[in-house]
Each structure stands twice: as structure tokens, then as C-alpha cells.
C-alpha atoms as a PDB file:
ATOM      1  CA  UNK A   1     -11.440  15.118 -29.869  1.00  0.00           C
ATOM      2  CA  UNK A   2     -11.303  18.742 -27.866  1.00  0.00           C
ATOM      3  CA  UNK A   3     -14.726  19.108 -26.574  1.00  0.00           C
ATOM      4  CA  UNK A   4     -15.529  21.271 -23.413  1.00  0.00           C
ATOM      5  CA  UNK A   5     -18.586  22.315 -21.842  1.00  0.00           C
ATOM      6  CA  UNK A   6     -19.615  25.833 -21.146  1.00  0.00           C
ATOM      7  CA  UNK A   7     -22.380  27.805 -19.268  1.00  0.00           C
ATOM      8  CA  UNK A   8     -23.825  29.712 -21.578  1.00  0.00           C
ATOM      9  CA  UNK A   9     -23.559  33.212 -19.362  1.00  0.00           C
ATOM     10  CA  UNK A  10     -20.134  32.619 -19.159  1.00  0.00           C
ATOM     11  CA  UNK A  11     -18.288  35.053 -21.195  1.00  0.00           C
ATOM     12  CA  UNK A  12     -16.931  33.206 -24.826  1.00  0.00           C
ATOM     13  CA  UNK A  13     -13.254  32.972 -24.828  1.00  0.00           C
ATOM     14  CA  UNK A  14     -11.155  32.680 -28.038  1.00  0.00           C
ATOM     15  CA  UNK A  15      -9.922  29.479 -27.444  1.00  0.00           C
ATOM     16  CA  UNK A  16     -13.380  28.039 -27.185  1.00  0.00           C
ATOM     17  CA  UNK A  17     -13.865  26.987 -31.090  1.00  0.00           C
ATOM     18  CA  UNK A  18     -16.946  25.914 -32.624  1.00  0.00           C
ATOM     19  CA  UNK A  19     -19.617  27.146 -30.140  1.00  0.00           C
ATOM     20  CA  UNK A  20     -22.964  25.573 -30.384  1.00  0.00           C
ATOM     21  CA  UNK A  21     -25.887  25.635 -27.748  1.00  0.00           C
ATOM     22  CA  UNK A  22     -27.616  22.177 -27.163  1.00  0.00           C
ATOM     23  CA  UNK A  23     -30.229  23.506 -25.103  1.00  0.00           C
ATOM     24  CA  UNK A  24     -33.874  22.928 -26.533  1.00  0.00           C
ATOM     25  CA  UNK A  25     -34.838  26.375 -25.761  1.00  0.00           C
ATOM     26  CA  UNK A  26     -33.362  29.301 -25.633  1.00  0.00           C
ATOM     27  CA  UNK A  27     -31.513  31.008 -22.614  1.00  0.00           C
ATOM     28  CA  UNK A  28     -33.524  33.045 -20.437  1.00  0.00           C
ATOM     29  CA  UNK A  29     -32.327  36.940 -21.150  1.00  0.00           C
ATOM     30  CA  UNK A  30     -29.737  36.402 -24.092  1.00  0.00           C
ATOM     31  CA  UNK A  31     -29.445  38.062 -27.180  1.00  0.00           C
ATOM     32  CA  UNK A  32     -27.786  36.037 -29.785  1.00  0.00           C
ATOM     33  CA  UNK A  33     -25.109  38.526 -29.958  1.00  0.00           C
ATOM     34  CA  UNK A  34     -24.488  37.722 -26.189  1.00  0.00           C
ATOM     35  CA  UNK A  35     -24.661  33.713 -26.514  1.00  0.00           C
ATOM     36  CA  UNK A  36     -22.180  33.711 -29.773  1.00  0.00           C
ATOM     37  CA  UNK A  37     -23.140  30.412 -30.894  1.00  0.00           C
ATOM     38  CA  UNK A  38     -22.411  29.290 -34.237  1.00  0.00           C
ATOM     39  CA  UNK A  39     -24.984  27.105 -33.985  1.00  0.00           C
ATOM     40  CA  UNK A  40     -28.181  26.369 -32.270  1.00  0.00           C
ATOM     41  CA  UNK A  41     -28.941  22.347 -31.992  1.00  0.00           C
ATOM     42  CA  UNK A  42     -32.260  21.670 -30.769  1.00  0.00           C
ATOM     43  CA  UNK A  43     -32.295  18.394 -32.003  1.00  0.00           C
ATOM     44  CA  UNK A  44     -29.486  17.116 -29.978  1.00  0.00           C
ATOM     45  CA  UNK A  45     -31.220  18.307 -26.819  1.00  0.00           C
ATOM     46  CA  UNK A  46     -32.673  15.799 -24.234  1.00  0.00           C
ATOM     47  CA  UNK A  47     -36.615  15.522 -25.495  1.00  0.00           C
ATOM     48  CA  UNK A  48     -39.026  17.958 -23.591  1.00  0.00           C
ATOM     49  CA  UNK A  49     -40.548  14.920 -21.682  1.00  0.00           C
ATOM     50  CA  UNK A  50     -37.177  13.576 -20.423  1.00  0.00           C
ATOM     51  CA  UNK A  51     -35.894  17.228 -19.384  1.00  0.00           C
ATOM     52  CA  UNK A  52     -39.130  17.623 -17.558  1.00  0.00           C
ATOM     53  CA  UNK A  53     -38.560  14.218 -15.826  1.00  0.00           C
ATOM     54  CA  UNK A  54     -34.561  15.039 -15.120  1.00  0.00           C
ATOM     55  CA  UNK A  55     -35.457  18.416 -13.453  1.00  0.00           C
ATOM     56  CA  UNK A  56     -31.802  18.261 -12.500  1.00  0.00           C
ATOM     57  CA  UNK A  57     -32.554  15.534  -9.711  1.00  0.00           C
ATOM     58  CA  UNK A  58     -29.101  14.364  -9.249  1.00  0.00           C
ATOM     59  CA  UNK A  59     -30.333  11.171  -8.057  1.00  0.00           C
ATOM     60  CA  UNK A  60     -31.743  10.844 -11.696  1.00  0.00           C
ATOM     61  CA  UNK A  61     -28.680  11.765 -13.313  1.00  0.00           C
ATOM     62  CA  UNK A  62     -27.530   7.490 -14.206  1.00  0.00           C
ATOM     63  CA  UNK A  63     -31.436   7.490 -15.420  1.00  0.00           C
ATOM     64  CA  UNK A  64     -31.069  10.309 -17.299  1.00  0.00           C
ATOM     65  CA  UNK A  65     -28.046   9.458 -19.084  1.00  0.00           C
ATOM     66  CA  UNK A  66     -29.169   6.084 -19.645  1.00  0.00           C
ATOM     67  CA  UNK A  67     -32.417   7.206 -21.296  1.00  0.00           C
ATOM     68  CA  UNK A  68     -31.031  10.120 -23.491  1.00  0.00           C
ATOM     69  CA  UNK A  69     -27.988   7.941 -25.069  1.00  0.00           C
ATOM     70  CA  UNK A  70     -31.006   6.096 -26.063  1.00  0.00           C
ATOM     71  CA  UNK A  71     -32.401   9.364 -27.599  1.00  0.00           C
ATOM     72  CA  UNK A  72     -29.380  10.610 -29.015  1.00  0.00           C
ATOM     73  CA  UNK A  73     -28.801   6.719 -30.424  1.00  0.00           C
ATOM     74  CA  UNK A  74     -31.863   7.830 -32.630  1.00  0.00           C
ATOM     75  CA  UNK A  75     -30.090  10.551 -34.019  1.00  0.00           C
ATOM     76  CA  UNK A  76     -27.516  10.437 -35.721  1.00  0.00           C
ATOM     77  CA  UNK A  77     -27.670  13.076 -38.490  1.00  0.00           C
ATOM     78  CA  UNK A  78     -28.462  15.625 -35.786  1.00  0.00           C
ATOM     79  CA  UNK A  79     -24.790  14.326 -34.460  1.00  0.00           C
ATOM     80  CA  UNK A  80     -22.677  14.674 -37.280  1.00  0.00           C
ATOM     81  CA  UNK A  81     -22.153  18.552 -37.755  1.00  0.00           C
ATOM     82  CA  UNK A  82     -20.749  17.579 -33.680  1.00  0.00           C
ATOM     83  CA  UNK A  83     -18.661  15.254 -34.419  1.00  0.00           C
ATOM     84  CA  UNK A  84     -17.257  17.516 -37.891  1.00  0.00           C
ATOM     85  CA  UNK A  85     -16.178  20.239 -36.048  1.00  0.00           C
ATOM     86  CA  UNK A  86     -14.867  18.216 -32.846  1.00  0.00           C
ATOM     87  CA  UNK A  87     -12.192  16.533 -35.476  1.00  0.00           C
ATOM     88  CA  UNK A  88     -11.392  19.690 -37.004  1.00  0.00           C
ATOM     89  CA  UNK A  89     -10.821  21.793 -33.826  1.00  0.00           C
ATOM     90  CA  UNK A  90     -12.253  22.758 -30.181  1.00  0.00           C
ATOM     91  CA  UNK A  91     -16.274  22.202 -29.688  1.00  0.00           C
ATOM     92  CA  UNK A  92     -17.882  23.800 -27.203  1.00  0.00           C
ATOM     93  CA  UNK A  93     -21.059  22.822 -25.813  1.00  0.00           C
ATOM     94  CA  UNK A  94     -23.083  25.796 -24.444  1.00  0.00           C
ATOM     95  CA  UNK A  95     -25.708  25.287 -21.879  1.00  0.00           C
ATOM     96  CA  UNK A  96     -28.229  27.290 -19.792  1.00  0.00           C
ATOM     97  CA  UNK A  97     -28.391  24.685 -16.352  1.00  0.00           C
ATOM     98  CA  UNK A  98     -27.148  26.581 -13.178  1.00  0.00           C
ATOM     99  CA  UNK A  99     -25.556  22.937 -12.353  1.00  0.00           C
ATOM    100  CA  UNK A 100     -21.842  22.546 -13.696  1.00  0.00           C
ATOM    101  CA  UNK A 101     -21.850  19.138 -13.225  1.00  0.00           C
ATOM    102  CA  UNK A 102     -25.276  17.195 -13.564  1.00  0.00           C
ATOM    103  CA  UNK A 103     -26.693  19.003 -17.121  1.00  0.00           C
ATOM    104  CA  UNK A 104     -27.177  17.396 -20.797  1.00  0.00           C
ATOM    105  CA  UNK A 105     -24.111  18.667 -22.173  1.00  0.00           C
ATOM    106  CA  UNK A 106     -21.828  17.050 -19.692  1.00  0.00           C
ATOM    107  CA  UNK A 107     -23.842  14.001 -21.027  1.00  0.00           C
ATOM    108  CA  UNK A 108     -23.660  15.161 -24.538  1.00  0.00           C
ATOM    109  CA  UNK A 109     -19.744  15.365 -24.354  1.00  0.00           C
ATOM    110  CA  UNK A 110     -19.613  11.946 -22.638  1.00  0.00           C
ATOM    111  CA  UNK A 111     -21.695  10.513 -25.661  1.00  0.00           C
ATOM    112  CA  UNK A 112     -19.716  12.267 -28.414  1.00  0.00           C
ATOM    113  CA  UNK A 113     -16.308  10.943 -26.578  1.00  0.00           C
ATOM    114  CA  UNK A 114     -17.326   7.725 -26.405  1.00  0.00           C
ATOM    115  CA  UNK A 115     -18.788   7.221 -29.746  1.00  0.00           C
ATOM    116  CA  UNK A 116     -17.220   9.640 -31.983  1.00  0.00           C
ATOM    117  CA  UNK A 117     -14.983   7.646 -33.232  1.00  0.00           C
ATOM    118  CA  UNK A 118     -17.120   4.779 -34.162  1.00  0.00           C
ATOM    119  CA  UNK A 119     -19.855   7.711 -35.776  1.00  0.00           C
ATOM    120  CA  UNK A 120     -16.956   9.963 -37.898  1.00  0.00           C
ATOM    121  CA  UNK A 121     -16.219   5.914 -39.197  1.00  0.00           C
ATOM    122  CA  UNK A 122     -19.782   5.187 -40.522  1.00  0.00           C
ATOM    123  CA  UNK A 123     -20.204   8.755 -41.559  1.00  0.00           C
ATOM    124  CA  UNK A 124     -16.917   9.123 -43.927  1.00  0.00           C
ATOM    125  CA  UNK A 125     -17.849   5.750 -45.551  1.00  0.00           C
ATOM    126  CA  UNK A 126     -20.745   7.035 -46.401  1.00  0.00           C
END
């Protein structure tokens, strides 16, 4: 699977595929035009209590990561468009964070990496 993460203010490139933001709210002074997503995914977003926790606290981040795999374990459906367009092409993750290297969608991508495989499985069997 080709999956990268992205700041969303970062200009889109044309090798960057299937853009979809997996922030739960939007990005402070973007348009939609200026974002480009092809897709906005709320629901795979860290829940508003465990963002608020995070805070980006990078001496939360093993907490953090533990607790939303546990969310995102609870969501499957919410997963699957993800994991679709990962095995058909270049995903990339869009998020609003200032940090590069402590923010959900570096957690996201770990997730979907890790149990993408096992998920496309259940999900083409039915």
C-alpha cells in the first residue's frame, strides 16, 4: 500500500492520489478549493475527547496511539473507502497539526499499514 501523509497547507502535488483530510474539523482559513480533498473523513478522526487529551503532548503520543487504534478498531466501515483507494493507487492523508511527526495521521497511516491487509481480507469476503 502507497500511503503518505501531508500537511494540509502544503501545496497538492500530482503524484499525491486519493487525497482525503482525516481531521475532525476543518482547517483553519481553507477553502475547499485550496485543501483539494476528495474526501473529508470525520469519522476516522481521533474522537473530540481524545484530541483534547493528546493536545500534541509528545510524551502522550504511545497513549495516544494506543487509545485511538482502540477507536479506529471500532470502525471499520469508516476504514474501508481507506483501505479501497490505498490498493488501487497513492492515499494521502491530509492534516491540519503544525507537528510533522507526532499528529493522527502519522497514526492513521501506521494503523492502515499494519492492518490493511487483514481489513481488504474480511472486507472482499464480504
Amino acid at each position: 500500500m502507497d500511503i503518505q501523509v501531508k500537511r494540509v497547507y502544503d501545496d497538492a502535488g500530482a503524484a499525491d492520489g486519493w487525497r482525503v483530510l482525516v481531521d475532525r474539523v476543518w482547517p483553519r482559513g481553507l477553502s475547499k478549493a485550496r485543501v483539494r480533498a476528495d474526501a473529508w473523513s470525520k469519522d476516522v478522526a481521533p474522537s473530540t475527547a481524545l484530541r483534547q487529551w493528546f493536545a500534541h503532548d509528545h510524551a502522550k503520543w504511545d497513549e495516544f496511539v494506543r487509545r485511538y487504534t482502540a477507536e479506529l478498531d471500532t470502525r471499520p466501515e469508516a476504514l474501508t473507502p481507506l483501505w479501497e483507494a490505498a490498493q488501487q493507487g497513492r492515499l494521502t492523508l491530509l492534516y491540519g497539526a503544525r507537528d510533522s511527526e507526532y499528529n493522527q495521521a502519522v497514526a492513521l497511516r501506521a494503523y492502515l499499514l499494519a492492518h490493511g491487509r487483514k481489513a481488504a481480507a474480511r472486507h472482499s469476503t464480504g
